[in-house]
C-alpha atoms as a PDB file:
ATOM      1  CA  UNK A   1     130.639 -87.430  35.466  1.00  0.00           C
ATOM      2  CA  UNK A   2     129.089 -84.367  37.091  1.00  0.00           C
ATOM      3  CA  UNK A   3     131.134 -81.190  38.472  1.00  0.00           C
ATOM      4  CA  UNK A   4     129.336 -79.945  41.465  1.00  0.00           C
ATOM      5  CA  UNK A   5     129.816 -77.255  44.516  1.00  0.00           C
ATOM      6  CA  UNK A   6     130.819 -78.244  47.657  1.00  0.00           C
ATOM      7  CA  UNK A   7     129.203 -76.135  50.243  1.00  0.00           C
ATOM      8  CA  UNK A   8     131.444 -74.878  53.062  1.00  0.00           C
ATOM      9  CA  UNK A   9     129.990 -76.430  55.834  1.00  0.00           C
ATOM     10  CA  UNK A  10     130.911 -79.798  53.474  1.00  0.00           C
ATOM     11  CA  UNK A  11     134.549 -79.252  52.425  1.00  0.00           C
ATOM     12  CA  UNK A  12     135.876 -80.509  56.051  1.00  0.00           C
ATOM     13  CA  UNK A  13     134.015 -83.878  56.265  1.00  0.00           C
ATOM     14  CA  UNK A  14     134.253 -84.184  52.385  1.00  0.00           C
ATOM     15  CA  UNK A  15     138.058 -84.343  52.391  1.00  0.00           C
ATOM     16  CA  UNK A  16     138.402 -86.501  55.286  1.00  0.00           C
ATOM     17  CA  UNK A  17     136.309 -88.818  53.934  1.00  0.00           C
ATOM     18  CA  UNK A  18     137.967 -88.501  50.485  1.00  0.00           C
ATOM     19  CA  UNK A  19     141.523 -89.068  52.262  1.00  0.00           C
ATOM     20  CA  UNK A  20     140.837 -92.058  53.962  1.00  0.00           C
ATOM     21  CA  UNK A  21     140.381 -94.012  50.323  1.00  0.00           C
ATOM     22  CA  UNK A  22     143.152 -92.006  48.315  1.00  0.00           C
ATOM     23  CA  UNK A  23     145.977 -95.248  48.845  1.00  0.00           C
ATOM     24  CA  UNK A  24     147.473 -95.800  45.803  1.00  0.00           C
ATOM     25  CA  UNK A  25     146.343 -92.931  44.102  1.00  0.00           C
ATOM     26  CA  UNK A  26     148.348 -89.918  41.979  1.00  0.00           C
ATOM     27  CA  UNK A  27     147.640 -86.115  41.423  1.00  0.00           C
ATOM     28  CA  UNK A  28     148.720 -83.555  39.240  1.00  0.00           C
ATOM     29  CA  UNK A  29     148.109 -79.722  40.658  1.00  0.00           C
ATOM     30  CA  UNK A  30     147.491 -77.363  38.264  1.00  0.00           C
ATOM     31  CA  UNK A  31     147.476 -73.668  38.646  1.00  0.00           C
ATOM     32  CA  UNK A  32     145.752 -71.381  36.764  1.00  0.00           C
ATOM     33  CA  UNK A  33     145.507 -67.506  37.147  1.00  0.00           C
ATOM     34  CA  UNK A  34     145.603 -63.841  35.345  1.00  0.00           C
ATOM     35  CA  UNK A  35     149.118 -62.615  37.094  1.00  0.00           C
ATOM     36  CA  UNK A  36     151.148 -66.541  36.980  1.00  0.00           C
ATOM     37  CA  UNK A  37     149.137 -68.151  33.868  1.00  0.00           C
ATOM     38  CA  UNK A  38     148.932 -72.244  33.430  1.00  0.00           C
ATOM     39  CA  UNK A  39     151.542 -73.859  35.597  1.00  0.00           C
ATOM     40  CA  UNK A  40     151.997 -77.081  37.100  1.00  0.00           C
ATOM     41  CA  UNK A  41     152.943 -77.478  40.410  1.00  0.00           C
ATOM     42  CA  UNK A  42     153.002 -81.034  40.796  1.00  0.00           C
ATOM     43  CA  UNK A  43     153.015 -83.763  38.475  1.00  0.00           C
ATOM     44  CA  UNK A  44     151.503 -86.618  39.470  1.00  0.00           C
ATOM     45  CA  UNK A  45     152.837 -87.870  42.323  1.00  0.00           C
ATOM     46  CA  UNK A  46     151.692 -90.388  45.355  1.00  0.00           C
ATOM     47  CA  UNK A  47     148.638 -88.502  47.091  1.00  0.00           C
ATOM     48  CA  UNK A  48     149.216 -88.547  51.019  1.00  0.00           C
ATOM     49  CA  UNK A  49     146.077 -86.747  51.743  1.00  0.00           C
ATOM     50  CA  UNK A  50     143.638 -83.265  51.390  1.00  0.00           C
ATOM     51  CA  UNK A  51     141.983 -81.787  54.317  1.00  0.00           C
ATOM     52  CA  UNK A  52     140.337 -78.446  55.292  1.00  0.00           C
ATOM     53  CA  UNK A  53     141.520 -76.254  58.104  1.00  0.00           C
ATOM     54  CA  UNK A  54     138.517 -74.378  59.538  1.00  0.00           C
ATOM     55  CA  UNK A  55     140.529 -72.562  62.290  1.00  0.00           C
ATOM     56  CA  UNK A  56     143.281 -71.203  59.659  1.00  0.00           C
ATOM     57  CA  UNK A  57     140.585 -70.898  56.603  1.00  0.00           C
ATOM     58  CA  UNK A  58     143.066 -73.307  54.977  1.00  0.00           C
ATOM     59  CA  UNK A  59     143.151 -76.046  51.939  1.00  0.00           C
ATOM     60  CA  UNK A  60     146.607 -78.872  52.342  1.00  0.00           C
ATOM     61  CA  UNK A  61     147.076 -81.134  49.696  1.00  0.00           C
ATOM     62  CA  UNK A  62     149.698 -83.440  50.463  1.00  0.00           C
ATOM     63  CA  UNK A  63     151.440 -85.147  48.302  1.00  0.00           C
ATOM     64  CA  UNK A  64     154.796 -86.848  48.030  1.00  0.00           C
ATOM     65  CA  UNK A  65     157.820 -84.437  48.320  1.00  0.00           C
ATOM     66  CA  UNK A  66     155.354 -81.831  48.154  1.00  0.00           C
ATOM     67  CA  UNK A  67     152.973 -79.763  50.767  1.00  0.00           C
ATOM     68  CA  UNK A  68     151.034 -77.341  48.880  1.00  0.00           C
ATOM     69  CA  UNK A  69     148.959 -75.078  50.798  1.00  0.00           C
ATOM     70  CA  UNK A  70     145.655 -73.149  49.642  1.00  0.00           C
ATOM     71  CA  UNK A  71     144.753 -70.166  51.724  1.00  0.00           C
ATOM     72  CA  UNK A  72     141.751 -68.532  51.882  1.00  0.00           C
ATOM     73  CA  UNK A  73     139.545 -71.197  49.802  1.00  0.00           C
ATOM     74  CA  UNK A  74     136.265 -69.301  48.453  1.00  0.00           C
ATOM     75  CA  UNK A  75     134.893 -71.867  46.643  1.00  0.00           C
ATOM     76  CA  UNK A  76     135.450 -76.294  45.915  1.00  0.00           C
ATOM     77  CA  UNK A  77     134.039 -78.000  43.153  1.00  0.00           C
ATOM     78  CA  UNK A  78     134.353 -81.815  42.646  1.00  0.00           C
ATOM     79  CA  UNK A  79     134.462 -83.935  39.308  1.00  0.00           C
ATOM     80  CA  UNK A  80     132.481 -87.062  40.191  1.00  0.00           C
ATOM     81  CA  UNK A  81     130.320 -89.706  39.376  1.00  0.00           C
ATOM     82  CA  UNK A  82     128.584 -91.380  42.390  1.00  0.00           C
ATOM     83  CA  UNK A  83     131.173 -92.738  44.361  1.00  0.00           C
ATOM     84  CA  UNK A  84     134.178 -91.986  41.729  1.00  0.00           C
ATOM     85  CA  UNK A  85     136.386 -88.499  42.377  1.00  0.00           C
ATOM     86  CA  UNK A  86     138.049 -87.441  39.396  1.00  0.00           C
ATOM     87  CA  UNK A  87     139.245 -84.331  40.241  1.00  0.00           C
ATOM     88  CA  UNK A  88     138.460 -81.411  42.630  1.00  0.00           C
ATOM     89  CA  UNK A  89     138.565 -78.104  41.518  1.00  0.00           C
ATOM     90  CA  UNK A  90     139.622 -75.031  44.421  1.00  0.00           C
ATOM     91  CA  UNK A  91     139.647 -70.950  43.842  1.00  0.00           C
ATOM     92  CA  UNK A  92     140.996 -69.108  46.733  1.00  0.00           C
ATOM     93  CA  UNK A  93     140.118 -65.466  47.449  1.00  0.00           C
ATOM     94  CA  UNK A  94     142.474 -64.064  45.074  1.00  0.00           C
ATOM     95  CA  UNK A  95     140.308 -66.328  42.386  1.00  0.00           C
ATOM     96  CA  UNK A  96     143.438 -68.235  41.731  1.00  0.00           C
ATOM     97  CA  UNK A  97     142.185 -71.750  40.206  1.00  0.00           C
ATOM     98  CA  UNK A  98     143.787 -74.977  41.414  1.00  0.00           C
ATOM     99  CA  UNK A  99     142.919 -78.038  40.076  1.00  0.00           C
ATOM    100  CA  UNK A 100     144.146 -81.318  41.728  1.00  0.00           C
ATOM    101  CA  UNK A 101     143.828 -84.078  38.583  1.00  0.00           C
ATOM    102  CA  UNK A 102     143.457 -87.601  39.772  1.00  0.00           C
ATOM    103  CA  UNK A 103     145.340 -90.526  37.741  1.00  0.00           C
ATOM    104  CA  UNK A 104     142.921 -93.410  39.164  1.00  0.00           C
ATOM    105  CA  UNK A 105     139.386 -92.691  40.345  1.00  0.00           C
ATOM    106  CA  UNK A 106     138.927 -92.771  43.926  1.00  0.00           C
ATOM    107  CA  UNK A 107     135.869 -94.419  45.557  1.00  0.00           C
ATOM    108  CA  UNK A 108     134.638 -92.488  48.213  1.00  0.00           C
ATOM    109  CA  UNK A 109     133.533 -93.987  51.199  1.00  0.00           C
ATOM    110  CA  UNK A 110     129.389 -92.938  51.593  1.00  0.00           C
ATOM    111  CA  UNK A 111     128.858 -90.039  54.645  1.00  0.00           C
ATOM    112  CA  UNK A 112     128.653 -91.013  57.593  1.00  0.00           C
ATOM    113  CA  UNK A 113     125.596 -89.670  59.778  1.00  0.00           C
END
């Protein structure tokens, strides 16, 4: 497992590509900052789907029951192996830390060109 950074111009393709292969998969959100502390804000439910927003600068995780929105996204860092997603790791401008925790692996799907 290696955690890397996702560079911007990568987060939008990334997550679509990552969403089309999450079926069957659970997350847990964690939230971590100095003013809130730990907290979860979802634990682990059916994942629906993650995608980038480039027009409103915007982070959805979907999950089931739950649509949690990340504004302002200043950095993404992923937990993987090759093809296998363990977790993804996003701090918004505020340098609030959310962590999405997978339950099974996903394999990604390789980039298309």
């Amino acid at each position: 497992m290696a955690t890397r950074k996702l560079q911007k111009g990568e987060w939008r393709p990334f997550l679509d590509r990552m969403s089309k292969v999450i079926a069957g998969s659970q997350a847990e959100i964690a939230i971590d900052s100095l003013a809130l502390g730990h907290q979860i804000e979802a634990e682990w439910l059916p994942l629906l789907g993650i995608a980038y927003d480039p027009k409103d600068d915007l982070v959805e995780v979907a999950l089931e029951g739950v649509d949690h929105m990340i504004s302002h996204p200043r950095e993404i860092y992923v937990d993987d192996g090759g093809p296998m997603l363990n977790s993804l790791e996003i701090v918004d401008d505020e340098g609030t830390r959310q962590v999405i925790q997978l339950r099974r692996p996903l394999m990604l799907a390789p980039p298309s060109h």
